[in-house]
PDB file of N, CA and C in Angstrom:
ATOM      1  N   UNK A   1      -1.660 -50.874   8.951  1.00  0.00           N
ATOM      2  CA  UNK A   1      -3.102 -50.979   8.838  1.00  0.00           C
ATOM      3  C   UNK A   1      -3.517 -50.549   7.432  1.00  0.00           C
ATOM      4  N   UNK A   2      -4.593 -51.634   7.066  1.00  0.00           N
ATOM      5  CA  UNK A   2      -4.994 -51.035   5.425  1.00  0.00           C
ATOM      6  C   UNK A   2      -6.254 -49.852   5.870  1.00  0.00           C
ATOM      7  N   UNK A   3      -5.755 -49.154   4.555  1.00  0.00           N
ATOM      8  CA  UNK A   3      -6.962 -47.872   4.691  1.00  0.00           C
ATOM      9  C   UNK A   3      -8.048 -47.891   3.888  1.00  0.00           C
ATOM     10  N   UNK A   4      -9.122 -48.136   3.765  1.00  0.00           N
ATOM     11  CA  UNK A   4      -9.863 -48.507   2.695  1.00  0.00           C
ATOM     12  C   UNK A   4     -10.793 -47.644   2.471  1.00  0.00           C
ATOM     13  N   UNK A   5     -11.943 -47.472   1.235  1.00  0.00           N
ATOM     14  CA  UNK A   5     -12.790 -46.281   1.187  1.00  0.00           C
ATOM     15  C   UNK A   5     -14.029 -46.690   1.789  1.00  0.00           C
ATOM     16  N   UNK A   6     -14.845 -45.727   2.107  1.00  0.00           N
ATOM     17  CA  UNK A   6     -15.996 -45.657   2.854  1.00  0.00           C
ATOM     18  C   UNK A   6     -16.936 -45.472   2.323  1.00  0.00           C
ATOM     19  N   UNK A   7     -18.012 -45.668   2.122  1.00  0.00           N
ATOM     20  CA  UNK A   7     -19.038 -45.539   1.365  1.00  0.00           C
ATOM     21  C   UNK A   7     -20.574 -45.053   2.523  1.00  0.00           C
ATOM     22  N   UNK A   8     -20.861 -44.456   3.165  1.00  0.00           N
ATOM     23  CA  UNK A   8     -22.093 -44.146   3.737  1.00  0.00           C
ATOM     24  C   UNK A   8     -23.087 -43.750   3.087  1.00  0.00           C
ATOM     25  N   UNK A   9     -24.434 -44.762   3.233  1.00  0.00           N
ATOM     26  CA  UNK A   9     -25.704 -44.932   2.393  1.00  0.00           C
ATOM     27  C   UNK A   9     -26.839 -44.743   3.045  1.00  0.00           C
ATOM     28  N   UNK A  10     -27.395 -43.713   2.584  1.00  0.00           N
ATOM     29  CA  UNK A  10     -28.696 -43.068   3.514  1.00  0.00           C
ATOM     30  C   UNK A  10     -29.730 -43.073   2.699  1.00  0.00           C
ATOM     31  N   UNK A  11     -30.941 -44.144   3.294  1.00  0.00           N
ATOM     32  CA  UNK A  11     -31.935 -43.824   1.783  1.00  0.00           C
ATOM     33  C   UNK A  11     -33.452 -43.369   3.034  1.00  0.00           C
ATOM     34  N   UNK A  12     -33.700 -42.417   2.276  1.00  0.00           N
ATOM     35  CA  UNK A  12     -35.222 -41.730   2.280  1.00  0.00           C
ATOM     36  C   UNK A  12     -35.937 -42.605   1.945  1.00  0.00           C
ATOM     37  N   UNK A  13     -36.995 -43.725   2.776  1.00  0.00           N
ATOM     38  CA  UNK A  13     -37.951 -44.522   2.623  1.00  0.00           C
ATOM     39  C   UNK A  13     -39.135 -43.596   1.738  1.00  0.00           C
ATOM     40  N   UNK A  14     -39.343 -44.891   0.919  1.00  0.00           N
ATOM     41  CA  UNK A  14     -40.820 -43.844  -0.102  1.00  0.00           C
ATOM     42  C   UNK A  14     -41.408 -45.563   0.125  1.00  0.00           C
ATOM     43  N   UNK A  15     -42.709 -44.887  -0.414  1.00  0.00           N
ATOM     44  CA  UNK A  15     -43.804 -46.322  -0.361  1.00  0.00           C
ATOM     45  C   UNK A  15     -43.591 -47.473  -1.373  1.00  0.00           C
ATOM     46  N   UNK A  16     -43.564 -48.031  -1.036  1.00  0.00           N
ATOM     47  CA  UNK A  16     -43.879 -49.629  -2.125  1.00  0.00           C
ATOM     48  C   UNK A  16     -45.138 -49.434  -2.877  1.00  0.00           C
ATOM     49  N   UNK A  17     -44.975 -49.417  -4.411  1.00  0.00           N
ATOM     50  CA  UNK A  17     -45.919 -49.338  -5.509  1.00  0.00           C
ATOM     51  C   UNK A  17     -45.850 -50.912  -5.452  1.00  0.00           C
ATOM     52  N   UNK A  18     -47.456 -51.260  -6.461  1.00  0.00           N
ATOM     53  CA  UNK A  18     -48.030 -52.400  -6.612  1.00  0.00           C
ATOM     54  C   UNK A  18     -47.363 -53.479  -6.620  1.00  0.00           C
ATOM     55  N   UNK A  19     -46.198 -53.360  -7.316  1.00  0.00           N
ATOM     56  CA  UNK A  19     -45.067 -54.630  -7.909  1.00  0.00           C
ATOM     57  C   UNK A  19     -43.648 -54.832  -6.445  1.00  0.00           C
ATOM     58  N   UNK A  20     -43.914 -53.767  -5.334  1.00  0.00           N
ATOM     59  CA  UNK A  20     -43.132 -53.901  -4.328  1.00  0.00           C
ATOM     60  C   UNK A  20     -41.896 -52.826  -4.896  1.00  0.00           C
ATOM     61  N   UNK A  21     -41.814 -52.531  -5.811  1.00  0.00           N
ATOM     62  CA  UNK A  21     -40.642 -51.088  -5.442  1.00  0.00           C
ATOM     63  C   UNK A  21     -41.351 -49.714  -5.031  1.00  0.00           C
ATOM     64  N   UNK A  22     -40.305 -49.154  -4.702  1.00  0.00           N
ATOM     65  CA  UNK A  22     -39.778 -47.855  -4.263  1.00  0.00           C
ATOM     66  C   UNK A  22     -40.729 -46.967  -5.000  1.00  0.00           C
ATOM     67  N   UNK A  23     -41.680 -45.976  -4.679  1.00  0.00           N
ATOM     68  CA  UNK A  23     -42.262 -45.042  -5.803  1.00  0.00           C
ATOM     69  C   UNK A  23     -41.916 -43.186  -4.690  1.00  0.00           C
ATOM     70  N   UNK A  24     -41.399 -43.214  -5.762  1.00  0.00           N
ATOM     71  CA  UNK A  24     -40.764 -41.864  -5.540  1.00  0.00           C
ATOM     72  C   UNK A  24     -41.383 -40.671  -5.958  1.00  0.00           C
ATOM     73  N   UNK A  25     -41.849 -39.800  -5.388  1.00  0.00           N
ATOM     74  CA  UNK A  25     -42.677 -38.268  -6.191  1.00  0.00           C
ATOM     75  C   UNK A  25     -42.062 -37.440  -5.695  1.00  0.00           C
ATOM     76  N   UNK A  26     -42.204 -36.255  -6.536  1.00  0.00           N
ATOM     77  CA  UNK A  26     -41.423 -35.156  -6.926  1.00  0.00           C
ATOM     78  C   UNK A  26     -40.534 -34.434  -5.822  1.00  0.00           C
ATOM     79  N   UNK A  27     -41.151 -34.317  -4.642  1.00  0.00           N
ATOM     80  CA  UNK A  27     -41.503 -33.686  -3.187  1.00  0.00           C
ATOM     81  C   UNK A  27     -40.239 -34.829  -2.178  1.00  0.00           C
ATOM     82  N   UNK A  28     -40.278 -35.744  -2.474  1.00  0.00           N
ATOM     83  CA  UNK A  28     -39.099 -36.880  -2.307  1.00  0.00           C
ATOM     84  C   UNK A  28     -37.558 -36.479  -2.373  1.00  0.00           C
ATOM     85  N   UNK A  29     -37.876 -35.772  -3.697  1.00  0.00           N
ATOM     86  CA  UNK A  29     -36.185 -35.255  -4.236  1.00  0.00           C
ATOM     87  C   UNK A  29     -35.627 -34.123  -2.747  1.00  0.00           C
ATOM     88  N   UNK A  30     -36.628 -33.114  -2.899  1.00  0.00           N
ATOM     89  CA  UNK A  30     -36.054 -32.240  -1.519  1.00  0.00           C
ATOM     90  C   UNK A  30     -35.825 -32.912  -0.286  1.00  0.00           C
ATOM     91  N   UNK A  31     -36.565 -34.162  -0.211  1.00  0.00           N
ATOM     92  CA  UNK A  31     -36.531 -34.904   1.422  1.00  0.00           C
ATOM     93  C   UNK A  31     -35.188 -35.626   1.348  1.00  0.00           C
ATOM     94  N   UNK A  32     -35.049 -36.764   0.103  1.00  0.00           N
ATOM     95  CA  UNK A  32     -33.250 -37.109  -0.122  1.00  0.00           C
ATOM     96  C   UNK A  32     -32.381 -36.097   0.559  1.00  0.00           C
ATOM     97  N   UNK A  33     -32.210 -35.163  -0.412  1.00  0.00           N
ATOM     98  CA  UNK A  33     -31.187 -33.782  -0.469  1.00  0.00           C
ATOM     99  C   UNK A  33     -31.146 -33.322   1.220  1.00  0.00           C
ATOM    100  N   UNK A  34     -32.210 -33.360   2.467  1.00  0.00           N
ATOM    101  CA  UNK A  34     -31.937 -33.020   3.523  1.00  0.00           C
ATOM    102  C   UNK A  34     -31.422 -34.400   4.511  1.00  0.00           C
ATOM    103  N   UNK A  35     -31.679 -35.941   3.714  1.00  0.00           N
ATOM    104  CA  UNK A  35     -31.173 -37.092   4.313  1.00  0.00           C
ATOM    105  C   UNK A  35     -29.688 -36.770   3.850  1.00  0.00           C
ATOM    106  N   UNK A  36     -29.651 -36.265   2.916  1.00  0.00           N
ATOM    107  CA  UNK A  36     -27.345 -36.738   2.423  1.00  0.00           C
ATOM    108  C   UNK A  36     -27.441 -35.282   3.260  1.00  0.00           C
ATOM    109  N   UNK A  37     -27.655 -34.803   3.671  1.00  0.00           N
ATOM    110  CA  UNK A  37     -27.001 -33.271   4.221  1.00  0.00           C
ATOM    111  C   UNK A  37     -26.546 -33.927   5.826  1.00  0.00           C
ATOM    112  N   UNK A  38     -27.497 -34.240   6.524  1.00  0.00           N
ATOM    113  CA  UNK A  38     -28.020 -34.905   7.654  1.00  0.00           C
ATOM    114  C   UNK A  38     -26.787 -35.984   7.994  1.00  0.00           C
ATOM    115  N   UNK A  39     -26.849 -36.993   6.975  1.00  0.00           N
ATOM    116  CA  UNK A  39     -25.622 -37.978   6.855  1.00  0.00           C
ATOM    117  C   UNK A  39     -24.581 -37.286   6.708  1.00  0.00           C
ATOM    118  N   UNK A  40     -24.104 -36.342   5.940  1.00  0.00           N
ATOM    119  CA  UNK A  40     -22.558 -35.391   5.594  1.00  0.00           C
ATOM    120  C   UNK A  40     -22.434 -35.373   6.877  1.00  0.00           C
ATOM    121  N   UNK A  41     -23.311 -34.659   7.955  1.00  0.00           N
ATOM    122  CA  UNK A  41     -22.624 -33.777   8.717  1.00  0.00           C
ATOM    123  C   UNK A  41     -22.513 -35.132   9.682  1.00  0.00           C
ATOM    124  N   UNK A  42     -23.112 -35.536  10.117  1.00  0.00           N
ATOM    125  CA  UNK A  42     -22.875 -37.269  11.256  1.00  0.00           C
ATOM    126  C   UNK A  42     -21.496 -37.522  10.633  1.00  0.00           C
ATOM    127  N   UNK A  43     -21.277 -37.990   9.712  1.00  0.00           N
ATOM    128  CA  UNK A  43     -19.921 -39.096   9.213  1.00  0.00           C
ATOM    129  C   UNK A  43     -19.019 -37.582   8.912  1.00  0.00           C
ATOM    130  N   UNK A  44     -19.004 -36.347   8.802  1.00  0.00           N
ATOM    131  CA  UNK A  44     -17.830 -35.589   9.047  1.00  0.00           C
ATOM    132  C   UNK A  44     -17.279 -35.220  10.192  1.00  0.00           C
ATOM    133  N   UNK A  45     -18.344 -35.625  11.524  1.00  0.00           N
ATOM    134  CA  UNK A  45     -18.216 -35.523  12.882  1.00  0.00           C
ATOM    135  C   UNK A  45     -17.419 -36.610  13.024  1.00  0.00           C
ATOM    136  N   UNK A  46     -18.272 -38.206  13.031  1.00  0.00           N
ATOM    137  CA  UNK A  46     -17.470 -38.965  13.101  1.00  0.00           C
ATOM    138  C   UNK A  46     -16.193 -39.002  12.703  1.00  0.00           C
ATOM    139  N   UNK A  47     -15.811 -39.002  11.485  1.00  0.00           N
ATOM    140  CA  UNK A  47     -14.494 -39.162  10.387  1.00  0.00           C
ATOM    141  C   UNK A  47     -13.359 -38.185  11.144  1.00  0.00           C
ATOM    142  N   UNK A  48     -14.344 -37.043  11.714  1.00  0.00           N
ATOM    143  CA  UNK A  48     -12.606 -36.284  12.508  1.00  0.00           C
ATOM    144  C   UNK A  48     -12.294 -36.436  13.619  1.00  0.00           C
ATOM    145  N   UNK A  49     -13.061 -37.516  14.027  1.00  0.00           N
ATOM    146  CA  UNK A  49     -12.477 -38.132  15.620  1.00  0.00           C
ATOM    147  C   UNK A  49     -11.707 -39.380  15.663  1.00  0.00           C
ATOM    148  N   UNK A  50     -11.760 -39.808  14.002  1.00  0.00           N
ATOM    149  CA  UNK A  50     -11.166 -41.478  14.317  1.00  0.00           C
ATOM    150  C   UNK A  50      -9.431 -40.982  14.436  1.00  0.00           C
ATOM    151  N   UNK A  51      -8.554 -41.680  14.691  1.00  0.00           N
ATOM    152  CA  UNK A  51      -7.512 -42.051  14.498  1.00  0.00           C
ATOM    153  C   UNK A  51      -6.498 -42.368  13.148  1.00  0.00           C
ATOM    154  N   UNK A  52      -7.233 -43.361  12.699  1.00  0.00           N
ATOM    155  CA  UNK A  52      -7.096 -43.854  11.537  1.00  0.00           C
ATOM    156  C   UNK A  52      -8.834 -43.639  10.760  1.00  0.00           C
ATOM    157  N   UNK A  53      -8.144 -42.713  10.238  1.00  0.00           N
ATOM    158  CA  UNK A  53      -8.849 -42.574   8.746  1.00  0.00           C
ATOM    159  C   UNK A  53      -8.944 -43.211   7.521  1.00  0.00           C
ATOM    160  N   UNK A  54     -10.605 -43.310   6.777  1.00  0.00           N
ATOM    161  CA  UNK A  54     -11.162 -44.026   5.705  1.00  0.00           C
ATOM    162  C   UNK A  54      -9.990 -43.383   4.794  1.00  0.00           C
ATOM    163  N   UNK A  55      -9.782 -44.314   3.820  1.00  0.00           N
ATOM    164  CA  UNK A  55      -9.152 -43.651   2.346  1.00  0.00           C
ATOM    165  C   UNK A  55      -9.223 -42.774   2.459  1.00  0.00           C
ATOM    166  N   UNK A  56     -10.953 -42.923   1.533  1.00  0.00           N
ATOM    167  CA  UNK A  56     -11.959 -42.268   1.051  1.00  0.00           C
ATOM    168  C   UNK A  56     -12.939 -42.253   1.886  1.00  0.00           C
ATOM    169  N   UNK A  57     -13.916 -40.660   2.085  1.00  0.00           N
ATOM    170  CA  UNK A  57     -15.523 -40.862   2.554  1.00  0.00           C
ATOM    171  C   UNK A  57     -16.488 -40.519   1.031  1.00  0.00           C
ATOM    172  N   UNK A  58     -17.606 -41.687   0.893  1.00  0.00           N
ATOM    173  CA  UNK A  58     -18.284 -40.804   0.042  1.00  0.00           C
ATOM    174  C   UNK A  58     -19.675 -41.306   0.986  1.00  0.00           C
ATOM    175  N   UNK A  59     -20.530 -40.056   0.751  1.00  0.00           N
ATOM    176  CA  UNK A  59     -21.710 -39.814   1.290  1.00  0.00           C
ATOM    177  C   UNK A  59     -22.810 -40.189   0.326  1.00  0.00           C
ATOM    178  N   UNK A  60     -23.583 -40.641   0.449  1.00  0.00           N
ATOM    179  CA  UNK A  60     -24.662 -40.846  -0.927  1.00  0.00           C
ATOM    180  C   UNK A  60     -25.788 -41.305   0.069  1.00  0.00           C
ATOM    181  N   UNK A  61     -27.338 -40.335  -0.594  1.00  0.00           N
ATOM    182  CA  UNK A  61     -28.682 -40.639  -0.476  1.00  0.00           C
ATOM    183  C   UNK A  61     -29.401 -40.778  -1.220  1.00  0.00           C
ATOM    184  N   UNK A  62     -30.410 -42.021  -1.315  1.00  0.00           N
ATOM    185  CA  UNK A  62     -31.150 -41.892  -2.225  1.00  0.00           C
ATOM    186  C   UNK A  62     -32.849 -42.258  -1.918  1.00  0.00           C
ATOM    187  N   UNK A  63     -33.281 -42.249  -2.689  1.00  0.00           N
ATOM    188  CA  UNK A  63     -35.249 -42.488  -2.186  1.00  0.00           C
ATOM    189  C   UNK A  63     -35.131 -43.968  -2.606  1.00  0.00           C
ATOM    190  N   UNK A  64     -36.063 -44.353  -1.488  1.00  0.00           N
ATOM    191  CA  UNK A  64     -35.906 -45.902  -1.875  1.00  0.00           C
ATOM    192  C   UNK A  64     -36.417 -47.074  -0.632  1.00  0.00           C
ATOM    193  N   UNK A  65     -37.206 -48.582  -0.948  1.00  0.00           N
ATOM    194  CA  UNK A  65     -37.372 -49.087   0.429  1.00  0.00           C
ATOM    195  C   UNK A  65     -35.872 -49.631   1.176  1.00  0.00           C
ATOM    196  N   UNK A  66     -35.915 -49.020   2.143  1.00  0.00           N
ATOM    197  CA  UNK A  66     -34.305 -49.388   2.761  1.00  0.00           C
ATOM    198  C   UNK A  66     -33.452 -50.798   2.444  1.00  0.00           C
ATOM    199  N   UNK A  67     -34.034 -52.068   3.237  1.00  0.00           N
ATOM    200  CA  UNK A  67     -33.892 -53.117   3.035  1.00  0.00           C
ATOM    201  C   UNK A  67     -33.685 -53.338   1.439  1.00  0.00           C
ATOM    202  N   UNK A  68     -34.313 -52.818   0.552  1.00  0.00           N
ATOM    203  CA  UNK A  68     -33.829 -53.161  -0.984  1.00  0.00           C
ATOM    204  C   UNK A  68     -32.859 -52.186  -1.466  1.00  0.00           C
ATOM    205  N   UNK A  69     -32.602 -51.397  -1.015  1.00  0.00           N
ATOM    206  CA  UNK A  69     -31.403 -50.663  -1.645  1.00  0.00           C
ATOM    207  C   UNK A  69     -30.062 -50.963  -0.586  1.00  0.00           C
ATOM    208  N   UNK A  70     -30.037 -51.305   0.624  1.00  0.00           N
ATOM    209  CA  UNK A  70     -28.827 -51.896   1.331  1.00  0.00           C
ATOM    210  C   UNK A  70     -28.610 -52.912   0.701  1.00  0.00           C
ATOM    211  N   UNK A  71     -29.411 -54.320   0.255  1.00  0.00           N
ATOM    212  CA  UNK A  71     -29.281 -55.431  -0.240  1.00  0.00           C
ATOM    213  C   UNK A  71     -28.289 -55.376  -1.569  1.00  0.00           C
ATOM    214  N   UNK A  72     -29.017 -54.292  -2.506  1.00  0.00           N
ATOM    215  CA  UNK A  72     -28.293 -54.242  -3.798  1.00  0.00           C
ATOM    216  C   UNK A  72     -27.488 -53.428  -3.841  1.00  0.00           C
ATOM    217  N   UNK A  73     -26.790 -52.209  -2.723  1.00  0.00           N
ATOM    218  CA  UNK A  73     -25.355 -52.084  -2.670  1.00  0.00           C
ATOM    219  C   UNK A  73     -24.779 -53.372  -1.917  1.00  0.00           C
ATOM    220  N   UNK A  74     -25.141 -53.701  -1.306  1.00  0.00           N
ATOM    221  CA  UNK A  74     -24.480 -54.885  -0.912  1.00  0.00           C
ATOM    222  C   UNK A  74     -23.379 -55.759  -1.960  1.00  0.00           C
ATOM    223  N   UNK A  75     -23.797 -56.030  -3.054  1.00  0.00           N
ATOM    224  CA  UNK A  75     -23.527 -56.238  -4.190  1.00  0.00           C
ATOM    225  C   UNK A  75     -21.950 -56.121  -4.056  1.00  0.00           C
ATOM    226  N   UNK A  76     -21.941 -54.758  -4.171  1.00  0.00           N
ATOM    227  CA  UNK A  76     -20.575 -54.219  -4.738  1.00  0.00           C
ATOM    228  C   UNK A  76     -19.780 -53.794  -3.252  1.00  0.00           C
ATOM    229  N   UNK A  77     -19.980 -54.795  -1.972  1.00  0.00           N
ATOM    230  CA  UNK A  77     -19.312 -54.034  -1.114  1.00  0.00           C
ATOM    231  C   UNK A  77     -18.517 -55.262  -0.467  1.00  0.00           C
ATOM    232  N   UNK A  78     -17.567 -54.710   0.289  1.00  0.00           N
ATOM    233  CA  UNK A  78     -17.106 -55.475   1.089  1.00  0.00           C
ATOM    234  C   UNK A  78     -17.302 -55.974   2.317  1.00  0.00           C
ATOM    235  N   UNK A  79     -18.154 -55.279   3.188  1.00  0.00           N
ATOM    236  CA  UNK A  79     -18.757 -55.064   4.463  1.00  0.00           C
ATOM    237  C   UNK A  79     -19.896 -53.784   4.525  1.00  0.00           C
ATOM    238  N   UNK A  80     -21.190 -54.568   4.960  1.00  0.00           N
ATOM    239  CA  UNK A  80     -22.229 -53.734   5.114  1.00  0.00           C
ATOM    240  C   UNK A  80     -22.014 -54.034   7.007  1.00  0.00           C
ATOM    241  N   UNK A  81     -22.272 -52.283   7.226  1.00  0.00           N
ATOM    242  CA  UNK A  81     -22.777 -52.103   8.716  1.00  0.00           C
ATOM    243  C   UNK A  81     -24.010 -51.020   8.608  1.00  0.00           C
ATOM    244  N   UNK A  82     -24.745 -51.917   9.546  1.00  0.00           N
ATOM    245  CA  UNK A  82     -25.889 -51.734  10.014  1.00  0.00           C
ATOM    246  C   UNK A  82     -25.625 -50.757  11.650  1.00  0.00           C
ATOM    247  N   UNK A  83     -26.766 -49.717  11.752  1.00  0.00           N
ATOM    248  CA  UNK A  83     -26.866 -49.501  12.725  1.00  0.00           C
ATOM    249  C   UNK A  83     -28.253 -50.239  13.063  1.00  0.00           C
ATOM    250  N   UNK A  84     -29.112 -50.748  14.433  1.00  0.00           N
ATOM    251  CA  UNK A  84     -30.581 -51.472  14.591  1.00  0.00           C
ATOM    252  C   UNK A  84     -31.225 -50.611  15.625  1.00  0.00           C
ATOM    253  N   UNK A  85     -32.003 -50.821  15.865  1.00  0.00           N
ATOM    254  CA  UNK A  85     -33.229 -49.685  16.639  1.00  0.00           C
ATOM    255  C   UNK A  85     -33.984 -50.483  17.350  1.00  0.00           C
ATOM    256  N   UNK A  86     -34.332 -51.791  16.196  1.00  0.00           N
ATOM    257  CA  UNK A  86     -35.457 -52.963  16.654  1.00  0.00           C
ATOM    258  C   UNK A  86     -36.653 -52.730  17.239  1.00  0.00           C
ATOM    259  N   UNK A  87     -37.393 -51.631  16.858  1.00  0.00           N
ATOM    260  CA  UNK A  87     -38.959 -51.142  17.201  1.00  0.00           C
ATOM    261  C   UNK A  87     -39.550 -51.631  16.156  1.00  0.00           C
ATOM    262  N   UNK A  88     -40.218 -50.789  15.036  1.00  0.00           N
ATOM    263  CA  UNK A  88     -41.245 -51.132  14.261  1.00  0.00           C
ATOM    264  C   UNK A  88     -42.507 -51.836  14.899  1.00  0.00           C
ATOM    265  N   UNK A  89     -43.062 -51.252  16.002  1.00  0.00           N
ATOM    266  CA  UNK A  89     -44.055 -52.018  16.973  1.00  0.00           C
ATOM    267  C   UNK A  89     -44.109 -53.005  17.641  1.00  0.00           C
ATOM    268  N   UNK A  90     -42.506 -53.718  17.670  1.00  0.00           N
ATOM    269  CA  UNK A  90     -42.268 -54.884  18.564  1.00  0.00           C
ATOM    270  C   UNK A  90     -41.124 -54.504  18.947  1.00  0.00           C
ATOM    271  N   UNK A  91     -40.953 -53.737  20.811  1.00  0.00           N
ATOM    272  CA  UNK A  91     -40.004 -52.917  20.977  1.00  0.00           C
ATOM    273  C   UNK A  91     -38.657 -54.196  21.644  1.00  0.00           C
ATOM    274  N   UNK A  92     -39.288 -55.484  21.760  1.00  0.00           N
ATOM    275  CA  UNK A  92     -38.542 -56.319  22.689  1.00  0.00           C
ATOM    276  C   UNK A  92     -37.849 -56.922  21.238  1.00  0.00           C
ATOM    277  N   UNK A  93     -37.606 -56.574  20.133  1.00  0.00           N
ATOM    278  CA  UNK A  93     -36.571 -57.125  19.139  1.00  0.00           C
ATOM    279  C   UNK A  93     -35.673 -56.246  19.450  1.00  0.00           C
ATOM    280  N   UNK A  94     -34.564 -57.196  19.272  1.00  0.00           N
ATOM    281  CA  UNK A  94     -33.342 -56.821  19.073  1.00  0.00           C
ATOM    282  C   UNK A  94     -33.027 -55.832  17.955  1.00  0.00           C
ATOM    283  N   UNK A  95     -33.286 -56.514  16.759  1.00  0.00           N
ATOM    284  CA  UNK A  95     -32.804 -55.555  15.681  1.00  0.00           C
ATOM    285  C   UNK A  95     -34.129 -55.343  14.866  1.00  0.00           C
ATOM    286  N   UNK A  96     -33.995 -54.297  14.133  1.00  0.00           N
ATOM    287  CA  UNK A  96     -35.179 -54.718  13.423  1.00  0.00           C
ATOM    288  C   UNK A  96     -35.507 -54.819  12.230  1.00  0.00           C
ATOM    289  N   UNK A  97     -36.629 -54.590  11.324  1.00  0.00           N
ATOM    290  CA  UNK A  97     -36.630 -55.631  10.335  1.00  0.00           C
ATOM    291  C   UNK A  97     -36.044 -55.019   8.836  1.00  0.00           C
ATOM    292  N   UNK A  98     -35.072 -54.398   8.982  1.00  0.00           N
ATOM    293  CA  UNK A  98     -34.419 -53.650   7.867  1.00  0.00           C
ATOM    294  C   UNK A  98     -33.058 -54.535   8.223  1.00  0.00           C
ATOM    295  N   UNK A  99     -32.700 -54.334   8.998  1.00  0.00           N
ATOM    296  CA  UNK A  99     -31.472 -55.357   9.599  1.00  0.00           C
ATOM    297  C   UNK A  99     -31.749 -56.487   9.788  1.00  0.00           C
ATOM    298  N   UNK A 100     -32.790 -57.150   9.610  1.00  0.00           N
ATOM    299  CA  UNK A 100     -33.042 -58.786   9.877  1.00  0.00           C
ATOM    300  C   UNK A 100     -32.980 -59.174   8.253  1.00  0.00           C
ATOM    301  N   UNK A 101     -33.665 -58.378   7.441  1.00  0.00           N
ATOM    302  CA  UNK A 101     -33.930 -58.333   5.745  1.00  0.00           C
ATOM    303  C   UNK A 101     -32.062 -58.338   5.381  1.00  0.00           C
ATOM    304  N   UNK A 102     -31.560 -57.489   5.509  1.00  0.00           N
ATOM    305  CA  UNK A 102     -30.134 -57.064   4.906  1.00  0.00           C
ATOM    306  C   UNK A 102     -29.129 -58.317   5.219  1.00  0.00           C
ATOM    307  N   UNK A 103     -29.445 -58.588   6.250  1.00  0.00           N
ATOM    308  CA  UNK A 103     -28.570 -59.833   7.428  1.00  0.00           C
ATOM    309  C   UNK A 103     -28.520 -60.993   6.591  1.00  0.00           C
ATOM    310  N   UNK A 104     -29.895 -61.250   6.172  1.00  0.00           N
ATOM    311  CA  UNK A 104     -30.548 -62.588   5.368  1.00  0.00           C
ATOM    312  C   UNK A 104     -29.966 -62.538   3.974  1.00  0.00           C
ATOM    313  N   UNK A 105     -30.019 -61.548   3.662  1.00  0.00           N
ATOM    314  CA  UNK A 105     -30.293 -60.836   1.748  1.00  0.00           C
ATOM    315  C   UNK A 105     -28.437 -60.593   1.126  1.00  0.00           C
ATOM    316  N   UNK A 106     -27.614 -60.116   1.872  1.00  0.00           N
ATOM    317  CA  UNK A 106     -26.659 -59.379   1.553  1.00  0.00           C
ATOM    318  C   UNK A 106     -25.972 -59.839   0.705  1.00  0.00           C
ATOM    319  N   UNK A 107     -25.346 -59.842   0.028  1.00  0.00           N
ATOM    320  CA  UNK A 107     -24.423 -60.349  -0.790  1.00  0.00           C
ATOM    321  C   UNK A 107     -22.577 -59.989  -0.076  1.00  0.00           C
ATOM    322  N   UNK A 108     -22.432 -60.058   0.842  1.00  0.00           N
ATOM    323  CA  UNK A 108     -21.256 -59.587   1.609  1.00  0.00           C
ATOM    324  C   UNK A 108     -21.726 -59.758   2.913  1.00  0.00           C
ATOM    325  N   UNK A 109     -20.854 -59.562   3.991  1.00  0.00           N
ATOM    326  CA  UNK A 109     -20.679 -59.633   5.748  1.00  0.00           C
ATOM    327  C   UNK A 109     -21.265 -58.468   5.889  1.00  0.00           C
ATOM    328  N   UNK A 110     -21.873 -58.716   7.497  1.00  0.00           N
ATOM    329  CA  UNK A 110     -22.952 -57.667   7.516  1.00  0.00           C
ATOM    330  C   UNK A 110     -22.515 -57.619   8.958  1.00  0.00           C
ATOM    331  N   UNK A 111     -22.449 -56.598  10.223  1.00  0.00           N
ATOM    332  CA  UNK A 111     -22.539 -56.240  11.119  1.00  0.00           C
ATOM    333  C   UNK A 111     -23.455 -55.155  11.406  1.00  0.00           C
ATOM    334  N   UNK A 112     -24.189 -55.826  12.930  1.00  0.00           N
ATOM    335  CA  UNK A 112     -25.303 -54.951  13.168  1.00  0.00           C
ATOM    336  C   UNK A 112     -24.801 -54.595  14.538  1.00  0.00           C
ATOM    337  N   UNK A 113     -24.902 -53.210  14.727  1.00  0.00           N
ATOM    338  CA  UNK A 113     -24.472 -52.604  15.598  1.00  0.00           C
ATOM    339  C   UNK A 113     -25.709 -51.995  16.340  1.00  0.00           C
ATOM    340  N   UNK A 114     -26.075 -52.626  17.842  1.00  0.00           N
ATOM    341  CA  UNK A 114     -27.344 -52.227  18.327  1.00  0.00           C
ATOM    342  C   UNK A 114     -27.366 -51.443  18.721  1.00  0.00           C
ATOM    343  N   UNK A 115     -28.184 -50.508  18.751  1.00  0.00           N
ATOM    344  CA  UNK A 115     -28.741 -48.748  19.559  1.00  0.00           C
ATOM    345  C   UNK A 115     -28.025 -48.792  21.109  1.00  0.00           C
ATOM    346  N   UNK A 116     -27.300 -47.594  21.293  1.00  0.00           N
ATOM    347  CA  UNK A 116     -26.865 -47.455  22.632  1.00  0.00           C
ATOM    348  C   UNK A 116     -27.674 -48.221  23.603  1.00  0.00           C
ATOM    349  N   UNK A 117     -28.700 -47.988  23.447  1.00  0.00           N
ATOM    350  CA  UNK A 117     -30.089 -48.094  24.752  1.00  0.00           C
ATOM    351  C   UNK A 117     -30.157 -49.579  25.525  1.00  0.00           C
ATOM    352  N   UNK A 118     -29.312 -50.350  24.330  1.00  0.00           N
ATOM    353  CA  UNK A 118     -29.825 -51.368  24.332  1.00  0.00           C
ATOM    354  C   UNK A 118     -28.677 -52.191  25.623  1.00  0.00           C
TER     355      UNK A 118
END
């Protein structure tokens, strides 16, 4: 089995300024820093139950609208996975619209993995 590195990407939603990006203020930086803490500890739980282990884990958060920062790591990846929720006020979707955006957008294979519930 190949072992390959892992990359887990957690971004802190900030608002869309005029032109549609990401606007980030100061108060943001501390909210990141408790999203990569949040993510560390999930994917170090996970990571010591698998079997076969990633290479590599790297953890990374950043401020940002989700759907545009999955898209443009996308870029440089080999496989984007999605976890979906599919609320955002229309609870009878399947996935929802961060995973419908990424699905469409990606530059690589994308798997969406739906909420237990579902």
């Amino acid at each position: 089995m190949r072992h390959v590195p892992l990359t887990v990407l957690s971004v802190h939603q900030v608002p869309a300024g005029w032109e549609g990006h990401g606007v980030a203020y100061p108060e943001d930086n501390q909210l990141v820093q408790k999203t990569k803490a949040a993510a560390q500890e999930l994917t170090d739980k996970v990571v010591t139950g698998l079997s076969a282990r990633p290479e590599a884990v790297t953890v990374e958060a950043v401020n940002g609208i989700p759907a545009d920062v999955l898209i443009r790591a996308s870029a440089g990846a080999d496989l984007v996975v999605l976890g979906a929720r599919g609320s955002g006020g229309f609870a009878s979707l399947l996935v929802g619209s961060v995973s419908t955006q990424v699905a469409h957008h990606a530059h690589c294979p994308v798997v969406i993995v739906p909420h237990a519930d579902r």
